[in-house]
N, C-alpha and C. Protein backbone atom coordinates (compact mmCIF):
# COMPACT_ATOMS: atom_id res chain seq x y z
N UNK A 1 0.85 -1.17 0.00
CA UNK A 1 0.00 0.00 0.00
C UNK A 1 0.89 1.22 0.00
N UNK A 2 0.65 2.08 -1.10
CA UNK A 2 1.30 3.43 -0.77
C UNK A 2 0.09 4.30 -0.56
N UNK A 3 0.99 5.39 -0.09
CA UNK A 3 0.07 6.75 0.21
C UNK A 3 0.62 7.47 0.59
N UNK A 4 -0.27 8.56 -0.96
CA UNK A 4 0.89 10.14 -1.17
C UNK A 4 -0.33 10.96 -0.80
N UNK A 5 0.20 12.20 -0.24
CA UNK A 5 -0.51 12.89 0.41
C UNK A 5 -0.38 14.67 -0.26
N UNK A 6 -1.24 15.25 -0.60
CA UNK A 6 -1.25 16.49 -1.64
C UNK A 6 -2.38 17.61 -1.05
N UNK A 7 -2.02 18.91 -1.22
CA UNK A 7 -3.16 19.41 -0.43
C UNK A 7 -3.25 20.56 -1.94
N UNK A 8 -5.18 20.68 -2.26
CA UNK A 8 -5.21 21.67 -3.82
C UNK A 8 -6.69 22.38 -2.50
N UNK A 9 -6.59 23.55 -2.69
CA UNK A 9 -7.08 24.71 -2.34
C UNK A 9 -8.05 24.29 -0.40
N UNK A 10 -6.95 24.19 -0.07
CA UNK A 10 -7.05 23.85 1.70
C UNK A 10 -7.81 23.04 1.85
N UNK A 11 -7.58 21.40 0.75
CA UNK A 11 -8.28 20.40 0.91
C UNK A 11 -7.04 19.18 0.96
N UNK A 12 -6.98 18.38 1.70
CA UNK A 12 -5.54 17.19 2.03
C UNK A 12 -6.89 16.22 0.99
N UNK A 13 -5.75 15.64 0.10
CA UNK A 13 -5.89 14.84 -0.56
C UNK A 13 -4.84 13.52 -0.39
N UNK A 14 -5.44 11.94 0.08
CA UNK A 14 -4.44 11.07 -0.02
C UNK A 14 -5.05 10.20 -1.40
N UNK A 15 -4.20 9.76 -1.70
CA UNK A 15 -4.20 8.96 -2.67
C UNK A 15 -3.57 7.62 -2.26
N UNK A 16 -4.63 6.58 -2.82
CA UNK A 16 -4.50 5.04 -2.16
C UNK A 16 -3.77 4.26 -3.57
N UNK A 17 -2.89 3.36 -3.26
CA UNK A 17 -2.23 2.15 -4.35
C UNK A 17 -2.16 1.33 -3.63
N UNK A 18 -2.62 0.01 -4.07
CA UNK A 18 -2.23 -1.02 -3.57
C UNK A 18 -3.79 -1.32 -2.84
N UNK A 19 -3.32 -2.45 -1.89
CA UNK A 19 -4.34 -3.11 -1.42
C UNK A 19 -4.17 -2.28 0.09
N UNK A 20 -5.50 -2.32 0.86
CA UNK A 20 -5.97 -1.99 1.92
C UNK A 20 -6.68 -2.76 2.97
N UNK A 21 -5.54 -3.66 3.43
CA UNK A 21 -6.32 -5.32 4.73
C UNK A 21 -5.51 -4.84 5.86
N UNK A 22 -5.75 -5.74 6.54
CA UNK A 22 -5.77 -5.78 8.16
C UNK A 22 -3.53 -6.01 8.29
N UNK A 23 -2.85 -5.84 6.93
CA UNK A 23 -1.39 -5.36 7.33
C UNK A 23 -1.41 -4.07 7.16
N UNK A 24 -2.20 -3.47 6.01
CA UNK A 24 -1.51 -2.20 5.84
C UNK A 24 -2.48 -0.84 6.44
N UNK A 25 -3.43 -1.28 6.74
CA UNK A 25 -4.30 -0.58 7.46
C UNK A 25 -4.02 0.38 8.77
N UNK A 26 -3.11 -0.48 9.61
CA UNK A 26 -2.49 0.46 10.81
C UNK A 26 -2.11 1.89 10.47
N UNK A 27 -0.87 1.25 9.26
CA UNK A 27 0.36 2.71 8.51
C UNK A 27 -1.04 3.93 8.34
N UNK A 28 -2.11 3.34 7.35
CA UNK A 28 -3.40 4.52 6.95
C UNK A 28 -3.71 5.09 7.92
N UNK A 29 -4.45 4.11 8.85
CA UNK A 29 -5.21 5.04 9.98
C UNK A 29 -3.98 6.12 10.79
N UNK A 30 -3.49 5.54 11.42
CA UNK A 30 -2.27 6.03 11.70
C UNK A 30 -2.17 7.88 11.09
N UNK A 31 -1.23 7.63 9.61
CA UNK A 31 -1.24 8.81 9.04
C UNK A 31 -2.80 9.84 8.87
N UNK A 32 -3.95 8.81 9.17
CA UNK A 32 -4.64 9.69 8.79
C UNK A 32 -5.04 10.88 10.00
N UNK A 33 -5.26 9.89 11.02
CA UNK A 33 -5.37 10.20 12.73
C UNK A 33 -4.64 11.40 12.50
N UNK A 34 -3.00 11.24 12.34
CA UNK A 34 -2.04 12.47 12.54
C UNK A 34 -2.67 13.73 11.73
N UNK A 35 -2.98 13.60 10.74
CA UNK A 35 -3.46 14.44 9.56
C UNK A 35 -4.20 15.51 10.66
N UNK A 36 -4.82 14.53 10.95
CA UNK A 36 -6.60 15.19 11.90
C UNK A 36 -6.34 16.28 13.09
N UNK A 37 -4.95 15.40 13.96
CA UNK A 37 -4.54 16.05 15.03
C UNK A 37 -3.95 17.62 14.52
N UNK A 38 -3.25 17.46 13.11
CA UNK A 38 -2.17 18.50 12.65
C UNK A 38 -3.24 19.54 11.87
N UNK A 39 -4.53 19.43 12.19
CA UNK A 39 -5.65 20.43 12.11
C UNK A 39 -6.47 20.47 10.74
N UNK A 40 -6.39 19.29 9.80
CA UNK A 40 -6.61 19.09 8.94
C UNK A 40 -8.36 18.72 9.00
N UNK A 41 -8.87 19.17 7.90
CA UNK A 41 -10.43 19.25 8.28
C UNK A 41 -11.31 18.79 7.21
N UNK A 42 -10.79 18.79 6.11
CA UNK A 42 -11.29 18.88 4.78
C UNK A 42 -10.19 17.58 4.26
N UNK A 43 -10.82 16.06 3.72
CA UNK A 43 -9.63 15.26 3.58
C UNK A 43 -10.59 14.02 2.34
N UNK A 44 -9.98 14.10 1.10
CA UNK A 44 -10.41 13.46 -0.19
C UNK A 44 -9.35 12.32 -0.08
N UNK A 45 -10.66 10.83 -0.43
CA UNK A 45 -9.51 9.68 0.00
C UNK A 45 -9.41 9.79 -1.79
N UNK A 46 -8.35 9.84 -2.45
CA UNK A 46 -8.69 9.06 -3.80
C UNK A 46 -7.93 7.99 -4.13
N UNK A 47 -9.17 7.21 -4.78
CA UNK A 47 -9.24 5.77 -4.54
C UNK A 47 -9.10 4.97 -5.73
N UNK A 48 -8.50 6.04 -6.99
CA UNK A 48 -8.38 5.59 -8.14
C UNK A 48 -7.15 4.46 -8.35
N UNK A 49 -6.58 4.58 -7.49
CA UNK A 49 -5.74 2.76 -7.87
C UNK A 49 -5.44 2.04 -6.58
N UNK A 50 -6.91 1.93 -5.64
CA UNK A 50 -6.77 1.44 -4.77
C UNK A 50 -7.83 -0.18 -5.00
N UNK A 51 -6.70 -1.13 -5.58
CA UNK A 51 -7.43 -2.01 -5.82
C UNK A 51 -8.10 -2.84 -4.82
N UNK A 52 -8.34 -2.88 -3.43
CA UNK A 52 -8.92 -3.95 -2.48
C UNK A 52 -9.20 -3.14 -1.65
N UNK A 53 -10.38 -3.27 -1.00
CA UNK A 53 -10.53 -2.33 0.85
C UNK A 53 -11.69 -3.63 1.22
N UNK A 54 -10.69 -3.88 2.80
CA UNK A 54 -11.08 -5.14 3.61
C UNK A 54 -12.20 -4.33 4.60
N UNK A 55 -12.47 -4.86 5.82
CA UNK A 55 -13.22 -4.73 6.52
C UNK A 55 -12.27 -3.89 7.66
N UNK A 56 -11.10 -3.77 8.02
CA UNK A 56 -10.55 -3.30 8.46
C UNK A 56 -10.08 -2.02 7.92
N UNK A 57 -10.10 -1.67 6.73
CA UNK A 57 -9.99 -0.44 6.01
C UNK A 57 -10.88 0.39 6.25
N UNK A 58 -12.21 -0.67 6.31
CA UNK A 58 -13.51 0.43 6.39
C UNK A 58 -13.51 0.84 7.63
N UNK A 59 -13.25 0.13 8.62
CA UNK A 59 -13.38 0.37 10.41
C UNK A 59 -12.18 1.87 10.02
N UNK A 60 -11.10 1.50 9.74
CA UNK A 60 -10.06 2.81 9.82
C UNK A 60 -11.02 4.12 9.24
N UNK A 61 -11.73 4.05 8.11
CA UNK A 61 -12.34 5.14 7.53
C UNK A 61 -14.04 5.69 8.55
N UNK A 62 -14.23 4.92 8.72
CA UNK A 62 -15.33 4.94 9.72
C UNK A 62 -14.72 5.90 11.26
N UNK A 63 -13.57 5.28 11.70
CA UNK A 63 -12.82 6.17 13.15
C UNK A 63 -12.40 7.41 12.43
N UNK A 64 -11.90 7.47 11.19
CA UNK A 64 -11.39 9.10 10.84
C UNK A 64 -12.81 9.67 10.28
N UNK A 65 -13.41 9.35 9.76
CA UNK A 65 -14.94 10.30 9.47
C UNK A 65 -15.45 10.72 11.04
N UNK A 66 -15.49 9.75 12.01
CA UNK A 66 -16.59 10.34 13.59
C UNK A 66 -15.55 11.40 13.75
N UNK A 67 -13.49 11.04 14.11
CA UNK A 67 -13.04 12.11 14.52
C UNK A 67 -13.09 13.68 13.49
N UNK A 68 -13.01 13.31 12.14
CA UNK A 68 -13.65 14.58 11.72
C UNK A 68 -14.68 14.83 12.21
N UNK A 69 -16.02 14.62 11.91
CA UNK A 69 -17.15 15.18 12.44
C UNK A 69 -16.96 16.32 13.69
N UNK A 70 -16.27 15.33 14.54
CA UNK A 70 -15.98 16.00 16.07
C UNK A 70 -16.14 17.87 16.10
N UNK A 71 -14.71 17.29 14.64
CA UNK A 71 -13.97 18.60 14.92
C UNK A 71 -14.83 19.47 13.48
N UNK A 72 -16.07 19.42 13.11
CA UNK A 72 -16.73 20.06 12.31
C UNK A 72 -15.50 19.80 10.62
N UNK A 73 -15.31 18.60 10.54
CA UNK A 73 -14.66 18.70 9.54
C UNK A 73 -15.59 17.46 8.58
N UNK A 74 -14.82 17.08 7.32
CA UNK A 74 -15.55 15.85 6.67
C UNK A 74 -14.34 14.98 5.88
N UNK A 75 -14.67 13.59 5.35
CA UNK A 75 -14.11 12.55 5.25
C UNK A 75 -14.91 12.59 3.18
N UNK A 76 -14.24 12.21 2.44
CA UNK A 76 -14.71 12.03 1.22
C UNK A 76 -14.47 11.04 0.43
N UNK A 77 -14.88 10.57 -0.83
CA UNK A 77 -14.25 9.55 -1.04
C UNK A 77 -14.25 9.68 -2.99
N UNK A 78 -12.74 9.85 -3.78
CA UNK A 78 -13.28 10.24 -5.03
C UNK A 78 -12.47 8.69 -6.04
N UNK A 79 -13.79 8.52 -7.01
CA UNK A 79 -12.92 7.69 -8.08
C UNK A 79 -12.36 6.21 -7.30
N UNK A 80 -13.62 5.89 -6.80
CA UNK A 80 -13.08 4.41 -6.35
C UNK A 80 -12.94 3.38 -7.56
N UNK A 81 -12.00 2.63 -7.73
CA UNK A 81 -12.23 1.22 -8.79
C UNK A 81 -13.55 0.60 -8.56
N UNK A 82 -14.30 -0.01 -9.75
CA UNK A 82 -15.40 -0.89 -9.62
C UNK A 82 -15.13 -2.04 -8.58
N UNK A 83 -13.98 -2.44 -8.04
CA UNK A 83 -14.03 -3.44 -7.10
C UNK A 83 -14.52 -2.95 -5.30
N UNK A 84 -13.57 -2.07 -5.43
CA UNK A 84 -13.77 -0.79 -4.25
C UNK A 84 -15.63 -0.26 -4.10
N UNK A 85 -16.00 0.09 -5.25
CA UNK A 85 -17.25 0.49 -5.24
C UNK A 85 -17.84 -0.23 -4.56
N UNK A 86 -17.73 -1.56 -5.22
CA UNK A 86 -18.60 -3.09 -4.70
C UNK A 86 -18.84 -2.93 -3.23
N UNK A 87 -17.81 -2.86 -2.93
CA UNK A 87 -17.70 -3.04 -1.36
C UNK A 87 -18.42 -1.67 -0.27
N UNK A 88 -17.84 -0.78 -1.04
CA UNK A 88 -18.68 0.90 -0.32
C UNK A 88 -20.01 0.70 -0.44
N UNK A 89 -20.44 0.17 -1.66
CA UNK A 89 -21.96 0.13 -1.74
C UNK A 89 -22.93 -1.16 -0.75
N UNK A 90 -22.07 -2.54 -0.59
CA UNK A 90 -22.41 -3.51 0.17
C UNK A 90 -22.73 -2.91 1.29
N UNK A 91 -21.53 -2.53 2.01
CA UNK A 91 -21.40 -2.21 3.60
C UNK A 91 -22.14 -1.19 4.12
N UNK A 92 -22.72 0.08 3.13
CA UNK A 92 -23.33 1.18 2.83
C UNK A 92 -22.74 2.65 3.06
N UNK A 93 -21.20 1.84 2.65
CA UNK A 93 -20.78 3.36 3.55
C UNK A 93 -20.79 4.70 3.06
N UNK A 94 -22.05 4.63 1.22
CA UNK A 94 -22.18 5.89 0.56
C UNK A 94 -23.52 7.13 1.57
N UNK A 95 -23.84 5.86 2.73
CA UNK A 95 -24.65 6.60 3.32
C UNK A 95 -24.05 7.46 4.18
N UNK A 96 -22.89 7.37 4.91
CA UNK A 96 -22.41 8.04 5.79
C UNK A 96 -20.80 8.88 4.89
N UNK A 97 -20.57 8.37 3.44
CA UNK A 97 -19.86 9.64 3.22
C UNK A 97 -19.87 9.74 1.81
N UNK A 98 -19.78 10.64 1.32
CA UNK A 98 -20.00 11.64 -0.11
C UNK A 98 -19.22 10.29 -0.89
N UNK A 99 -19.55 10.20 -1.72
CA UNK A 99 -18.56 9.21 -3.08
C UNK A 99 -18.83 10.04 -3.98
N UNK A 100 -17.52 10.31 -4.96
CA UNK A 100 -17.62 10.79 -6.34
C UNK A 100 -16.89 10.08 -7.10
N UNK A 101 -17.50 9.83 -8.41
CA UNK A 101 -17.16 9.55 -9.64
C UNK A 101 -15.70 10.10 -10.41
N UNK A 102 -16.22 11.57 -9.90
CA UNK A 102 -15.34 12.86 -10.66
C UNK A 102 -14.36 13.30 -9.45
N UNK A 103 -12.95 13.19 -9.75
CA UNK A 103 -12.10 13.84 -8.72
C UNK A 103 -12.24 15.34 -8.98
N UNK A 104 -11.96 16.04 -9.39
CA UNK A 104 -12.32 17.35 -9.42
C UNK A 104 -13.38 17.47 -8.48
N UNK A 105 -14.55 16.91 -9.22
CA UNK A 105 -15.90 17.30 -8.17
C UNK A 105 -15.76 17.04 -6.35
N UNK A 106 -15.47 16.42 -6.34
CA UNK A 106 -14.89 15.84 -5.21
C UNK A 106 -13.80 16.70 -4.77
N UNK A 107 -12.80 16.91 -5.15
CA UNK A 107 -12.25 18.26 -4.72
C UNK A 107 -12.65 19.66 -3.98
N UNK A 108 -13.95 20.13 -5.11
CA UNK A 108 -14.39 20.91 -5.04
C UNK A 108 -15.56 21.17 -4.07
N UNK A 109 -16.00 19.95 -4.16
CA UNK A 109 -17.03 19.86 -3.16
C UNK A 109 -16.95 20.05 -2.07
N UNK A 110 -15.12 20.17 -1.25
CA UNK A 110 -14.75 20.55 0.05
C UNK A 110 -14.30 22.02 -0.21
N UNK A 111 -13.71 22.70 -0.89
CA UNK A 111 -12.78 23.56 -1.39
C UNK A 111 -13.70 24.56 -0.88
């Protein structure tokens, strides 16, 4: 799993490669947690070459969306792969956060 981290008009953007299970999941939450603490509020996962997200990926994205909330911030999610989709849509997690198609839109939609 990599993950590069980019910020376009006071929005943190990570970008996911690779697979997302119960090894590489810690490193994510982890960096993302820090993100949150270092006052970050506005945060686009993009998910365009993130080929796998386990059940433990989703628990990590689920703890960084409540601690945003907390802090009046939000959690997004742009350009998942059709495999990725599968799974956001199973578990339902388009109910509790924004999915876009369009990275831009998704961008913008926090911006």
């Amino acid at each position: 799993m990599d993950i590069t981290d980019l910020r376009k008009n006071n929005v943190l953007i990570l970008a996911l490669r690779g697979k997302l299970d119960s090894l590489t999941t810690p490193a994510l939450q982890e960096k993302i947690l820090n993100f949150i603490q270092e006052g970050n509020k506005r945060i686009v996962m993009d998910c365009r070459a993130l080929d796998y997200l386990s059940s433990s990926g989703i628990r990590a994205f689920y703890i960084a969306g409540k601690k945003l909330e907390e802090s009046g911030g939000k959690l997004i999610f742009a350009c998942p792969t059709p495999q990725v989709k599968k799974v956001i849509d199973v578990v339902g997690m388009s109910r509790h956060f924004s999915v876009f198609s369009d990275f831009e839109e998704a961008v913008q939609s926090l911006a």
